[in-house]
PDB file of N, CA and C in Angstrom:
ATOM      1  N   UNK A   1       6.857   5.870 -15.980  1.00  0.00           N
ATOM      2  CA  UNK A   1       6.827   4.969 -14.855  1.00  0.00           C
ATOM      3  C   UNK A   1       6.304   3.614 -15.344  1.00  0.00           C
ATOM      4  N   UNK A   2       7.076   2.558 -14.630  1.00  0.00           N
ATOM      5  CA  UNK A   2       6.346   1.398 -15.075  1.00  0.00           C
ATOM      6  C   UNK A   2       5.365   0.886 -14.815  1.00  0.00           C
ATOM      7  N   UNK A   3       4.868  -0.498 -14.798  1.00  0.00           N
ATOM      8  CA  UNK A   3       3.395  -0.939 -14.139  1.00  0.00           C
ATOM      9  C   UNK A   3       4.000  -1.326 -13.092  1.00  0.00           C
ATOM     10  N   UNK A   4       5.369  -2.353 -13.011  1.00  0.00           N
ATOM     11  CA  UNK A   4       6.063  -2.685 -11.679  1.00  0.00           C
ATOM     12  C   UNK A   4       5.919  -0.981 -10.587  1.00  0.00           C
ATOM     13  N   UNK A   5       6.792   0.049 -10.957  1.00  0.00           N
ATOM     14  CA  UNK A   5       6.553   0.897 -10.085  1.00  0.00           C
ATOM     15  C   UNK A   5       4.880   1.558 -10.067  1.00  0.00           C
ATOM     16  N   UNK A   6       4.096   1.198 -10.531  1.00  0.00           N
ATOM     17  CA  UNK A   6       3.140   2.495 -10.662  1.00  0.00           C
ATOM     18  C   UNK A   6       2.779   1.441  -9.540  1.00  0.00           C
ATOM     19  N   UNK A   7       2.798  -0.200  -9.410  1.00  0.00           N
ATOM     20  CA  UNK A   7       2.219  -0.532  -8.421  1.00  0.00           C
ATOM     21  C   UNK A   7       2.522  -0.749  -7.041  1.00  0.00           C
ATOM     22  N   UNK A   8       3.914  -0.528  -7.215  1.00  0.00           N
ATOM     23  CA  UNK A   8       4.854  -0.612  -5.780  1.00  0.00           C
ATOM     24  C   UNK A   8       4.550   0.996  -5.174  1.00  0.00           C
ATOM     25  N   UNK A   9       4.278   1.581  -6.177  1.00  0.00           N
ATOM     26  CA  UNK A   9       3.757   3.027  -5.494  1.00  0.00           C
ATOM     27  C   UNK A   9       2.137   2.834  -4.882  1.00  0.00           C
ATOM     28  N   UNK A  10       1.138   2.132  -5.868  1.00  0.00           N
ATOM     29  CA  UNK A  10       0.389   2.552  -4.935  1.00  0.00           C
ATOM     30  C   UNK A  10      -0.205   1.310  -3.810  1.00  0.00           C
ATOM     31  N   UNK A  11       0.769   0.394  -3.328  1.00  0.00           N
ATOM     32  CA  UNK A  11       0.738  -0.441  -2.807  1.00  0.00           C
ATOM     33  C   UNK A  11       1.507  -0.033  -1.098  1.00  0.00           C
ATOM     34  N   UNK A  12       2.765   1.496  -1.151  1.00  0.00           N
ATOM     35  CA  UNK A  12       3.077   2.183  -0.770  1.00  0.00           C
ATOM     36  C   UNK A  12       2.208   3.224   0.150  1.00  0.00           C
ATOM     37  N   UNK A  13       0.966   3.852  -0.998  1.00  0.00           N
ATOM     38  CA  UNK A  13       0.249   4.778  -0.713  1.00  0.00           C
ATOM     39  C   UNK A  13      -0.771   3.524   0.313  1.00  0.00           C
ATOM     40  N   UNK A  14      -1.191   3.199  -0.296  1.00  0.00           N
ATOM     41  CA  UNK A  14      -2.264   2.035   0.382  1.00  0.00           C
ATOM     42  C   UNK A  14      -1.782   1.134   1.950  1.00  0.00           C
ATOM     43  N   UNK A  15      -0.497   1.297   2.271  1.00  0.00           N
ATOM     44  CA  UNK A  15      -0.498   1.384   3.362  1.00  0.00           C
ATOM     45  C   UNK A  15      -0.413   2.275   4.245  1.00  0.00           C
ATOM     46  N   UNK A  16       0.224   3.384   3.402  1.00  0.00           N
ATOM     47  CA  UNK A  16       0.148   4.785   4.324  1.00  0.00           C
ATOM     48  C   UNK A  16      -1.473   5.244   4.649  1.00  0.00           C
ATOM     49  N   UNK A  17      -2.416   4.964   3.847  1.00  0.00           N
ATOM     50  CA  UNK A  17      -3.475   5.440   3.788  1.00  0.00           C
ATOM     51  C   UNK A  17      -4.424   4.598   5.434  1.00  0.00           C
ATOM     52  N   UNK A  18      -4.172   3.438   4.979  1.00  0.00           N
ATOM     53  CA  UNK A  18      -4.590   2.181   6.791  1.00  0.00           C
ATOM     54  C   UNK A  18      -4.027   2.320   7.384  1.00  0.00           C
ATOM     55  N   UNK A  19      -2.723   2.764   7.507  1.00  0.00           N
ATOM     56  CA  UNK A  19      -2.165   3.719   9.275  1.00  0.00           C
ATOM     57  C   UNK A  19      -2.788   4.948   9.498  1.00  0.00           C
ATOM     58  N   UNK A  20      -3.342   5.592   8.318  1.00  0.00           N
ATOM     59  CA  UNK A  20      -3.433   7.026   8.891  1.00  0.00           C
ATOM     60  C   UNK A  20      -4.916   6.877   9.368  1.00  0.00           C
ATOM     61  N   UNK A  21      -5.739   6.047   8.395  1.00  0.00           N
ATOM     62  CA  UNK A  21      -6.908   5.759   8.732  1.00  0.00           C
ATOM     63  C   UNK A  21      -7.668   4.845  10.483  1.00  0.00           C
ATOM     64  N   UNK A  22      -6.141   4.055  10.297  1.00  0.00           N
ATOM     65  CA  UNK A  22      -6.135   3.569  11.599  1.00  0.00           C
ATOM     66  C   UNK A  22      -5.948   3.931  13.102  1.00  0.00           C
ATOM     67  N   UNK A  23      -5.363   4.997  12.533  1.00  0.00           N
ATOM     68  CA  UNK A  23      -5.143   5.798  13.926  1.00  0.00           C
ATOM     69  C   UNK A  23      -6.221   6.847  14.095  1.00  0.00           C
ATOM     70  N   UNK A  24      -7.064   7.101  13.164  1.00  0.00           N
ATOM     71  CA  UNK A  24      -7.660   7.930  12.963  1.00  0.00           C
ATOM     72  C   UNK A  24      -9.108   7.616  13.221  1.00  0.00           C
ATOM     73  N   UNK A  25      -9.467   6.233  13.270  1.00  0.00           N
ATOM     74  CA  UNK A  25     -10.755   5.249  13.184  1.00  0.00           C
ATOM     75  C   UNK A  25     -10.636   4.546  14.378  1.00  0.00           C
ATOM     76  N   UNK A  26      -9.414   3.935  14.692  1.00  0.00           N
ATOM     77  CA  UNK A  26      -9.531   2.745  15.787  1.00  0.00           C
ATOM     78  C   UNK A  26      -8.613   1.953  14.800  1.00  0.00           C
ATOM     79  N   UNK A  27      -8.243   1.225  15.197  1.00  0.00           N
ATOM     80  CA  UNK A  27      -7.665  -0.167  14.261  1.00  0.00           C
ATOM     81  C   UNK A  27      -8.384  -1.264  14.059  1.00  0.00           C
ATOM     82  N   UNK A  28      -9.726  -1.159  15.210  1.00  0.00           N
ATOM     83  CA  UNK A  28     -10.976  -2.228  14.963  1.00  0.00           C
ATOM     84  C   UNK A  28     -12.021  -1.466  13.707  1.00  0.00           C
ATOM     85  N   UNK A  29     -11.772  -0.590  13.275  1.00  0.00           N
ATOM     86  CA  UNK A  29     -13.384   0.112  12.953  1.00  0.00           C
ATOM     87  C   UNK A  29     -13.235  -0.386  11.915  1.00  0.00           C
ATOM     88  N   UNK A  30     -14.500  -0.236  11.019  1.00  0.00           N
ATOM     89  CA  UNK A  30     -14.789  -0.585   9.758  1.00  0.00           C
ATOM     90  C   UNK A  30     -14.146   0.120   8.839  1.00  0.00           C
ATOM     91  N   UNK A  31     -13.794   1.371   8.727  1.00  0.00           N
ATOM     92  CA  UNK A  31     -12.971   2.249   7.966  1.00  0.00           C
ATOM     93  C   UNK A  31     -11.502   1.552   7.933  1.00  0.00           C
ATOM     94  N   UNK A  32     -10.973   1.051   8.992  1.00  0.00           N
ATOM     95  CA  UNK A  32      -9.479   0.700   9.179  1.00  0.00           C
ATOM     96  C   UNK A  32      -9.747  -0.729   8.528  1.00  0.00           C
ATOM     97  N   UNK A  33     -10.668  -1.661   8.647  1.00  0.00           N
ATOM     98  CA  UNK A  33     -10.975  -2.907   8.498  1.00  0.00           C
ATOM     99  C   UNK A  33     -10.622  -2.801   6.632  1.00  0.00           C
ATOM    100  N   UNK A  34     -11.541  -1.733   5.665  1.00  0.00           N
ATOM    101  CA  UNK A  34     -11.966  -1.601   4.669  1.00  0.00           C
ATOM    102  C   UNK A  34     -10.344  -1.522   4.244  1.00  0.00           C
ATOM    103  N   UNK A  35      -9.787  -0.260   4.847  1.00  0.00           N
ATOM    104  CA  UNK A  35      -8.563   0.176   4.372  1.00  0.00           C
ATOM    105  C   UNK A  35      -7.255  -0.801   4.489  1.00  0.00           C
ATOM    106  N   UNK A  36      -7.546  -1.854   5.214  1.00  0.00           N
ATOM    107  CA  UNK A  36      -6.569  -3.151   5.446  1.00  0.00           C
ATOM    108  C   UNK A  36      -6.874  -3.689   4.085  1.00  0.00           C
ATOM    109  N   UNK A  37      -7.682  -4.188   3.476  1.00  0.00           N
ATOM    110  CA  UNK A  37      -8.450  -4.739   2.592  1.00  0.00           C
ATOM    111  C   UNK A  37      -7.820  -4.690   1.517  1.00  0.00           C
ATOM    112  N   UNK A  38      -8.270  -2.983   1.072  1.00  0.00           N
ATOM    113  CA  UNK A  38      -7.188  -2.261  -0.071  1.00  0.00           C
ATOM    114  C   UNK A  38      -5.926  -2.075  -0.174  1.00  0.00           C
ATOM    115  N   UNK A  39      -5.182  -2.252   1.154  1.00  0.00           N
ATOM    116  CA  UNK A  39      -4.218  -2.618   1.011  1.00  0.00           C
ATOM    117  C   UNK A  39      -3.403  -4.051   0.622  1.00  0.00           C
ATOM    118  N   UNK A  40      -4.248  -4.707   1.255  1.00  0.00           N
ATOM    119  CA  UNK A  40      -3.486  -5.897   0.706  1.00  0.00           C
ATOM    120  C   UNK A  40      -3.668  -6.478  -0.630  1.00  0.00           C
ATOM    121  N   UNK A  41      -5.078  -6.150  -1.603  1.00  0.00           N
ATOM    122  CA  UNK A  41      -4.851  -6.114  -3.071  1.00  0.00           C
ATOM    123  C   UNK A  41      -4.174  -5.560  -3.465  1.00  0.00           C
ATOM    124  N   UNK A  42      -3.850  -4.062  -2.859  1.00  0.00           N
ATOM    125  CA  UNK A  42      -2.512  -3.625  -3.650  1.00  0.00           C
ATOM    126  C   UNK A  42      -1.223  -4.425  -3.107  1.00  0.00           C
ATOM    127  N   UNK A  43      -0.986  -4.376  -2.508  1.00  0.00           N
ATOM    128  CA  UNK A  43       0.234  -5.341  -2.086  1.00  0.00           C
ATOM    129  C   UNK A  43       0.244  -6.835  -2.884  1.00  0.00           C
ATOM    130  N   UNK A  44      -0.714  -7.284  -2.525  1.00  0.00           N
ATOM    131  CA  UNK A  44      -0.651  -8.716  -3.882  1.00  0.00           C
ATOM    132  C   UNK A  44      -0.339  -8.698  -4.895  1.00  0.00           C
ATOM    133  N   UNK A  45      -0.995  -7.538  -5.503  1.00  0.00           N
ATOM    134  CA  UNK A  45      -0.891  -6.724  -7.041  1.00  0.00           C
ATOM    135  C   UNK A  45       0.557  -6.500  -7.440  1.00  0.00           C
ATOM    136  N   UNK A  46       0.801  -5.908  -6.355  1.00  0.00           N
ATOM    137  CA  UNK A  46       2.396  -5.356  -6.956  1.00  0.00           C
ATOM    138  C   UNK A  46       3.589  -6.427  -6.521  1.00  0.00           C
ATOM    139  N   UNK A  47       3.433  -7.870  -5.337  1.00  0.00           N
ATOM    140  CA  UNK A  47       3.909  -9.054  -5.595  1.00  0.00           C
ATOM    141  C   UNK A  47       3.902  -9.775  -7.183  1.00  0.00           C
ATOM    142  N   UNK A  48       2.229  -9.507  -7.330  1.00  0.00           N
ATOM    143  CA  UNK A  48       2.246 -10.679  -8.363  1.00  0.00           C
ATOM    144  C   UNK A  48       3.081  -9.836  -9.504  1.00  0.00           C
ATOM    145  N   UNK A  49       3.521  -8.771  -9.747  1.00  0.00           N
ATOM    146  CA  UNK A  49       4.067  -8.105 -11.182  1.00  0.00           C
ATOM    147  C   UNK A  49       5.693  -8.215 -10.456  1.00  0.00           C
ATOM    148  N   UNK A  50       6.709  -8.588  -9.378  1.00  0.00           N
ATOM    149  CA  UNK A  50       7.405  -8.832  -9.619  1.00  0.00           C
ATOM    150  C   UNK A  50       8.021  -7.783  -8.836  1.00  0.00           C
ATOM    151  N   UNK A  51       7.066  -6.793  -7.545  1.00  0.00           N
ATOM    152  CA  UNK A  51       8.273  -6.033  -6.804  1.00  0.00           C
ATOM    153  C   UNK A  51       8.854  -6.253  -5.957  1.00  0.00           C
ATOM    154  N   UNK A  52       9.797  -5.756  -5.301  1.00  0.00           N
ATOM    155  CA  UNK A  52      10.929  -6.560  -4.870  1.00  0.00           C
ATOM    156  C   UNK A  52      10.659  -5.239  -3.452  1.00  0.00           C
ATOM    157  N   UNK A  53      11.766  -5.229  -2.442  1.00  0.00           N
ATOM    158  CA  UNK A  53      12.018  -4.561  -1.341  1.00  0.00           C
ATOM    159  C   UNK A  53      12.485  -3.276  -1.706  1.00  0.00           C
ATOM    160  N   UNK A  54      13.324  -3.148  -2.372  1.00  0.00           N
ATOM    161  CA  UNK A  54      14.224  -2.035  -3.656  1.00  0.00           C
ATOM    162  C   UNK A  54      12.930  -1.541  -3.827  1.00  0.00           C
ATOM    163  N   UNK A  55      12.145  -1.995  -4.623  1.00  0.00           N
ATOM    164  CA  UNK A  55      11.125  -1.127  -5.410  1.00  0.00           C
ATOM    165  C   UNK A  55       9.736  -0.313  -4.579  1.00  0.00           C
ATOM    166  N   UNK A  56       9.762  -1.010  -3.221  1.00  0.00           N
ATOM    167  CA  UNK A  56       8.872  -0.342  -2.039  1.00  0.00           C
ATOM    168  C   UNK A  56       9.767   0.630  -1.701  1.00  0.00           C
ATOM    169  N   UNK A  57      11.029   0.454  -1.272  1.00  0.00           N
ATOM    170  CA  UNK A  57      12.197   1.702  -0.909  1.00  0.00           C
ATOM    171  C   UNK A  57      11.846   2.787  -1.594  1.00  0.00           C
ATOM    172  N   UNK A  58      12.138   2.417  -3.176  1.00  0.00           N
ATOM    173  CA  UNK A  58      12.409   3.490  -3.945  1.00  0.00           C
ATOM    174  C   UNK A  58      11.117   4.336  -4.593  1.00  0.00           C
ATOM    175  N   UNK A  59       9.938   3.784  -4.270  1.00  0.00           N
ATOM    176  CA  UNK A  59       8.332   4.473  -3.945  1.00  0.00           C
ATOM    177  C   UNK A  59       8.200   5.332  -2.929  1.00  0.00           C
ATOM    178  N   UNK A  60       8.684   4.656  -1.667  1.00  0.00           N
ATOM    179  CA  UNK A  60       8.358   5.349  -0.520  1.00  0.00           C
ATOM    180  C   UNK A  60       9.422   6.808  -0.526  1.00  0.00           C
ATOM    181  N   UNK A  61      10.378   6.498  -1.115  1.00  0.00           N
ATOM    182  CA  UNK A  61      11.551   7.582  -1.575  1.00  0.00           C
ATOM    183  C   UNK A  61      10.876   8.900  -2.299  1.00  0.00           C
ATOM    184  N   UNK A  62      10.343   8.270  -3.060  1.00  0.00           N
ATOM    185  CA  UNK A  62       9.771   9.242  -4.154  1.00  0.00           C
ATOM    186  C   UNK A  62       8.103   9.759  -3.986  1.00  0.00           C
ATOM    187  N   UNK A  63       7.796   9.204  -3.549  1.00  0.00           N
ATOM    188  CA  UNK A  63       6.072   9.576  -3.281  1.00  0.00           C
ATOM    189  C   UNK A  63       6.051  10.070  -1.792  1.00  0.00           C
TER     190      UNK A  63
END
């Protein structure tokens, strides 16, 4: 796996993780707040290396 996918994967996981947390916390709570957070470094992360829409597809496909 590459670094492009290893990060479109866990940029993938990292939002699945703040919906589940969010529904699970409130969408105000500090847990959902934290888990927004981590998501969007991963999401930056795997912008700044170059993933594309394709490469969230084909994460969410596979993970």
């Amino acid at each position: 796996m590459t670094r492009k996918e290893q990060l479109a994967a866990l940029a993938v996981q990292a939002g699945r993780e703040m919906v589940r947390i969010g529904a699970e916390h409130g969408i105000n709570s500090e847990p959902a707040r934290q888990a927004a957070r981590r998501s969007d470094i991963a999401v930056t992360a795997a912008q700044a290396a170059g993933c594309t829409a394709a490469d969230y597809e084909r994460a969410r496909r596979t993970r």
